[in-house]
C-alpha atoms as a PDB file:
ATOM      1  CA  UNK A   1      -8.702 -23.577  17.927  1.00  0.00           C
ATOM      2  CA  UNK A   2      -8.328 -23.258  14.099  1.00  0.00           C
ATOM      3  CA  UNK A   3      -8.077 -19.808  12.520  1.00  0.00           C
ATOM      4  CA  UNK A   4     -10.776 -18.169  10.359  1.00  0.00           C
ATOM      5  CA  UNK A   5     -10.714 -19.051   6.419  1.00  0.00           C
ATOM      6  CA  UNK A   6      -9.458 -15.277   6.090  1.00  0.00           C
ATOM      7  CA  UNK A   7      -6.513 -15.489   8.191  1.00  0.00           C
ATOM      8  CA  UNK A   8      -3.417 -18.094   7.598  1.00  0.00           C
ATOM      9  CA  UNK A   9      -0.194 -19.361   9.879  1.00  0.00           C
ATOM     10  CA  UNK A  10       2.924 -18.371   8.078  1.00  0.00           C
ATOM     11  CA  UNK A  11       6.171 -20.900   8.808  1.00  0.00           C
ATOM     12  CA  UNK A  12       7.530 -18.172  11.560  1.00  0.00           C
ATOM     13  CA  UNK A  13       4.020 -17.961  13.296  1.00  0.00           C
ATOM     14  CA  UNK A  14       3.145 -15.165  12.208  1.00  0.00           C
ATOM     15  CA  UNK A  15      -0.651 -14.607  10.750  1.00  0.00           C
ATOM     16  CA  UNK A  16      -1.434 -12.328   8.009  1.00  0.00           C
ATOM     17  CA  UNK A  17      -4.742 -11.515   6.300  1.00  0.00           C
ATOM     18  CA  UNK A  18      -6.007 -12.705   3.198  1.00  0.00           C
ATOM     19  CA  UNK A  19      -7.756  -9.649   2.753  1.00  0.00           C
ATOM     20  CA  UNK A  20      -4.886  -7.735   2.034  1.00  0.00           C
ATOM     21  CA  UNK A  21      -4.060  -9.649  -0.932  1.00  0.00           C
ATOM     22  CA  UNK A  22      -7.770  -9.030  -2.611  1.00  0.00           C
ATOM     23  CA  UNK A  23      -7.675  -5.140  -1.391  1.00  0.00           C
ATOM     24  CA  UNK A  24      -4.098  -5.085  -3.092  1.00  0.00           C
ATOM     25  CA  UNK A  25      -5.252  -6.858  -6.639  1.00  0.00           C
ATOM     26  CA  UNK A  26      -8.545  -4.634  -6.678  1.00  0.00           C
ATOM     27  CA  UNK A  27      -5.586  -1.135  -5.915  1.00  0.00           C
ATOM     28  CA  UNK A  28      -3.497  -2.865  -8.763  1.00  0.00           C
ATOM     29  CA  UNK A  29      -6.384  -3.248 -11.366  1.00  0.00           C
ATOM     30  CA  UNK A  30      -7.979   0.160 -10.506  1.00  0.00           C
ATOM     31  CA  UNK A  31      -4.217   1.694 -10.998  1.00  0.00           C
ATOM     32  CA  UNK A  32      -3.951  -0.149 -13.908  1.00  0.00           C
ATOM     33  CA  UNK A  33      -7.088   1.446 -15.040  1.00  0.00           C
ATOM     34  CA  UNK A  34      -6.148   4.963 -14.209  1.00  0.00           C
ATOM     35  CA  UNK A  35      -2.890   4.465 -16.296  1.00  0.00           C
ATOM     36  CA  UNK A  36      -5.053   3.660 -19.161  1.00  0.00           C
ATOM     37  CA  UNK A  37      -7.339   6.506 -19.075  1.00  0.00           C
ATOM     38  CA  UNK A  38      -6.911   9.383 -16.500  1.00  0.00           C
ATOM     39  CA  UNK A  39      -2.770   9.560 -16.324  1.00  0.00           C
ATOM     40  CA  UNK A  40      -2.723   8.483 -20.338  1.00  0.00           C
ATOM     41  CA  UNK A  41      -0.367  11.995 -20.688  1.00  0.00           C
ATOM     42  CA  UNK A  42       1.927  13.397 -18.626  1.00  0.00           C
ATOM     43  CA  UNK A  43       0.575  17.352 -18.763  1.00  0.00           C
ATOM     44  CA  UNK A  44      -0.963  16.592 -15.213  1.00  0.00           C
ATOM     45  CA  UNK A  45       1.997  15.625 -13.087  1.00  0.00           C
ATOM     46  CA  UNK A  46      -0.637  15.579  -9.781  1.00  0.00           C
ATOM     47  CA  UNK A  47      -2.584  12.398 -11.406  1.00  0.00           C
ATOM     48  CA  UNK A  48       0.831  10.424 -12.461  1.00  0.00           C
ATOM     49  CA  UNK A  49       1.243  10.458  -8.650  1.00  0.00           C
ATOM     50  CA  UNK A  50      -2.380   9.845  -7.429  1.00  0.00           C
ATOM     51  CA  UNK A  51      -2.492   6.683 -10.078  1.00  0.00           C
ATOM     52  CA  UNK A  52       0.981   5.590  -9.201  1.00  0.00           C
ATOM     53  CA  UNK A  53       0.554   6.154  -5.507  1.00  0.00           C
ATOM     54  CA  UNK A  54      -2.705   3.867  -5.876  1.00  0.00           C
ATOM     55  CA  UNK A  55      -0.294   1.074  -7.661  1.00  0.00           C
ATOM     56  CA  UNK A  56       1.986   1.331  -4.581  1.00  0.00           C
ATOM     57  CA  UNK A  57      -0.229   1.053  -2.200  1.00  0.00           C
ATOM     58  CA  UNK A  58      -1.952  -2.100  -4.272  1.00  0.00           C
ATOM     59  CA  UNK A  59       1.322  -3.678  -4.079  1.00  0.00           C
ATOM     60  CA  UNK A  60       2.260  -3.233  -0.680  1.00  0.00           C
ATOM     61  CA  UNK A  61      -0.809  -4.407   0.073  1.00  0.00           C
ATOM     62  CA  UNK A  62      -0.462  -7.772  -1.841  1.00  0.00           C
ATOM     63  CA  UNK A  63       3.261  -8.219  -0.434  1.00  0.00           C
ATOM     64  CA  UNK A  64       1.323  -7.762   3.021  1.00  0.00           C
ATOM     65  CA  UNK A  65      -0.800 -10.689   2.018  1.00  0.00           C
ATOM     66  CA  UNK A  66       2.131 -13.127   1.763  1.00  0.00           C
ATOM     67  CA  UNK A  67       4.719 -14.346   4.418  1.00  0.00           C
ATOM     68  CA  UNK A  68       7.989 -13.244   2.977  1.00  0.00           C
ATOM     69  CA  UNK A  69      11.454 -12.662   5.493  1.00  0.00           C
ATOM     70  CA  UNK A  70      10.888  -8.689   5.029  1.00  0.00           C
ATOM     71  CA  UNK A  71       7.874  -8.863   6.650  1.00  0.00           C
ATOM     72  CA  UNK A  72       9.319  -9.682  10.165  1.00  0.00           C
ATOM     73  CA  UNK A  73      11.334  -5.929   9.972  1.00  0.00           C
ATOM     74  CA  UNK A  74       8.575  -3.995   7.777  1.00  0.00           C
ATOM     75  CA  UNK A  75       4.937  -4.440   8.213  1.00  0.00           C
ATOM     76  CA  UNK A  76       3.654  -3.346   4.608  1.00  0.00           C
ATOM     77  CA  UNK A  77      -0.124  -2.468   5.146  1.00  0.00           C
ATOM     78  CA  UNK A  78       1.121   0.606   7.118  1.00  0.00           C
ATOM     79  CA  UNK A  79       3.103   1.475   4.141  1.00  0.00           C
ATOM     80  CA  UNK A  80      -0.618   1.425   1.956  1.00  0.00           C
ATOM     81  CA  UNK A  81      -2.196   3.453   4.884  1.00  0.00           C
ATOM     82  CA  UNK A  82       0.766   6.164   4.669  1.00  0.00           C
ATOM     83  CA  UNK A  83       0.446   6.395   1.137  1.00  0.00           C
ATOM     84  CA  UNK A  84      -3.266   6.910   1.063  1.00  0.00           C
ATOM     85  CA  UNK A  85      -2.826   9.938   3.867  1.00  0.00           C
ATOM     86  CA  UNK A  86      -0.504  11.768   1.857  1.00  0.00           C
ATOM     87  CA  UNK A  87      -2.799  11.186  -1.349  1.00  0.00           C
ATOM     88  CA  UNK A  88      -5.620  13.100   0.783  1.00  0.00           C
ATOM     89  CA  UNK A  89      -3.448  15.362   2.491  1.00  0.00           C
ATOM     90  CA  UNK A  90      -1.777  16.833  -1.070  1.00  0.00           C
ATOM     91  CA  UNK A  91      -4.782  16.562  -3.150  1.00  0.00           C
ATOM     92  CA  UNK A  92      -7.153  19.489  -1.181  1.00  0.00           C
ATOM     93  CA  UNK A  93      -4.003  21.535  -1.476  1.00  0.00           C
ATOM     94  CA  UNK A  94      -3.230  20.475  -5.425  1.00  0.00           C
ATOM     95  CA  UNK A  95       0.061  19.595  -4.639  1.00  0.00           C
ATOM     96  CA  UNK A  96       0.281  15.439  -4.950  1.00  0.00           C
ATOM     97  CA  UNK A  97       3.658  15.313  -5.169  1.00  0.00           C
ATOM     98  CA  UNK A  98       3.971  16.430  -2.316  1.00  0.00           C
ATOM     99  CA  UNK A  99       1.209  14.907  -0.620  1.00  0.00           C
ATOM    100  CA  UNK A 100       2.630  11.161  -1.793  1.00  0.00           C
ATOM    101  CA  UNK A 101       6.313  12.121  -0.860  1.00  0.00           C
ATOM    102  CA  UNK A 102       5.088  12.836   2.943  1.00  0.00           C
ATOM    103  CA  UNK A 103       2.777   9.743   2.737  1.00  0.00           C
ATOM    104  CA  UNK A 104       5.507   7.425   1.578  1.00  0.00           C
ATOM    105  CA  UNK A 105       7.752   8.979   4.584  1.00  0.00           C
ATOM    106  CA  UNK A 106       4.663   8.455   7.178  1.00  0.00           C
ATOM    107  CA  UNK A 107       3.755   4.332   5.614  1.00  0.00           C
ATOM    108  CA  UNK A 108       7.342   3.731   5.885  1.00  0.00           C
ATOM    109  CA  UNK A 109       8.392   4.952   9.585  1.00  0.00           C
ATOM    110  CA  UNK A 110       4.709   3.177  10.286  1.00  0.00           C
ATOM    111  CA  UNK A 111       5.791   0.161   8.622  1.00  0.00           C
ATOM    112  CA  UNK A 112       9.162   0.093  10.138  1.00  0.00           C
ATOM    113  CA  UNK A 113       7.623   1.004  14.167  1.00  0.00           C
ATOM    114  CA  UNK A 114       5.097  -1.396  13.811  1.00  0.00           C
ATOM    115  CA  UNK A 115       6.533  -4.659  12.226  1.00  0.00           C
ATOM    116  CA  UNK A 116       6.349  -7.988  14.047  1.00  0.00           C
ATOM    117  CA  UNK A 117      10.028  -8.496  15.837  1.00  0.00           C
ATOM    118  CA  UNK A 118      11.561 -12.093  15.650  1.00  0.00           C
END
């Protein structure tokens, strides 16, 4: 049985999601965006790390797209879902520095525990 238009075999048999690639260009743009006009100066160090937090997650979402050797030991969509729970968690308390430190701990221990082992 074939798979779905959205979902491609890699060389090492792994699948991954094309989805991730078009969730990670629409976080890149959107980033690119907020660079441009929200975190245009640096008196507001809390949306520099929302914006660039966004941009991270867009791009560990796009290398989640692709079939690269990495992804075998780190499964990068978990890295995008850490970073988006710190982002929430730090930005009630007005502390996003914070918040996207302890999100970019949580995506990576994710992203480490549940990667695909060879």
């Amino acid at each position: 049985m074939a798979a779905p238009d959205s979902q491609r075999q890699g060389d090492s048999g792994t699948t991954t999601w094309k989805g991730y690639r078009i969730a990670g260009v629409l976080l890149v743009c959107a980033s690119l965006l907020g660079f441009a006009t929200v975190a245009d100066d640096l008196r507001h160090v809390g949306e520099l790390f929302a914006v660039g937090s966004m941009l991270a997650a867009g791009l560990s979402l796009m290398a989640a797209g692709y079939e690269n050797p990495l992804s075998q030991r780190f499964a990068f969509q978990w890295l995008a879902v850490g970073l988006a729970m710190g982002v929430a968690i730090g930005a009630p308390f007005d502390n996003l520095p914070a918040g996207a430190g302890l999100g970019a701990a949580i995506g990576c221990a994710l992203a480490h525990l549940r990667a695909k082992r060879p």
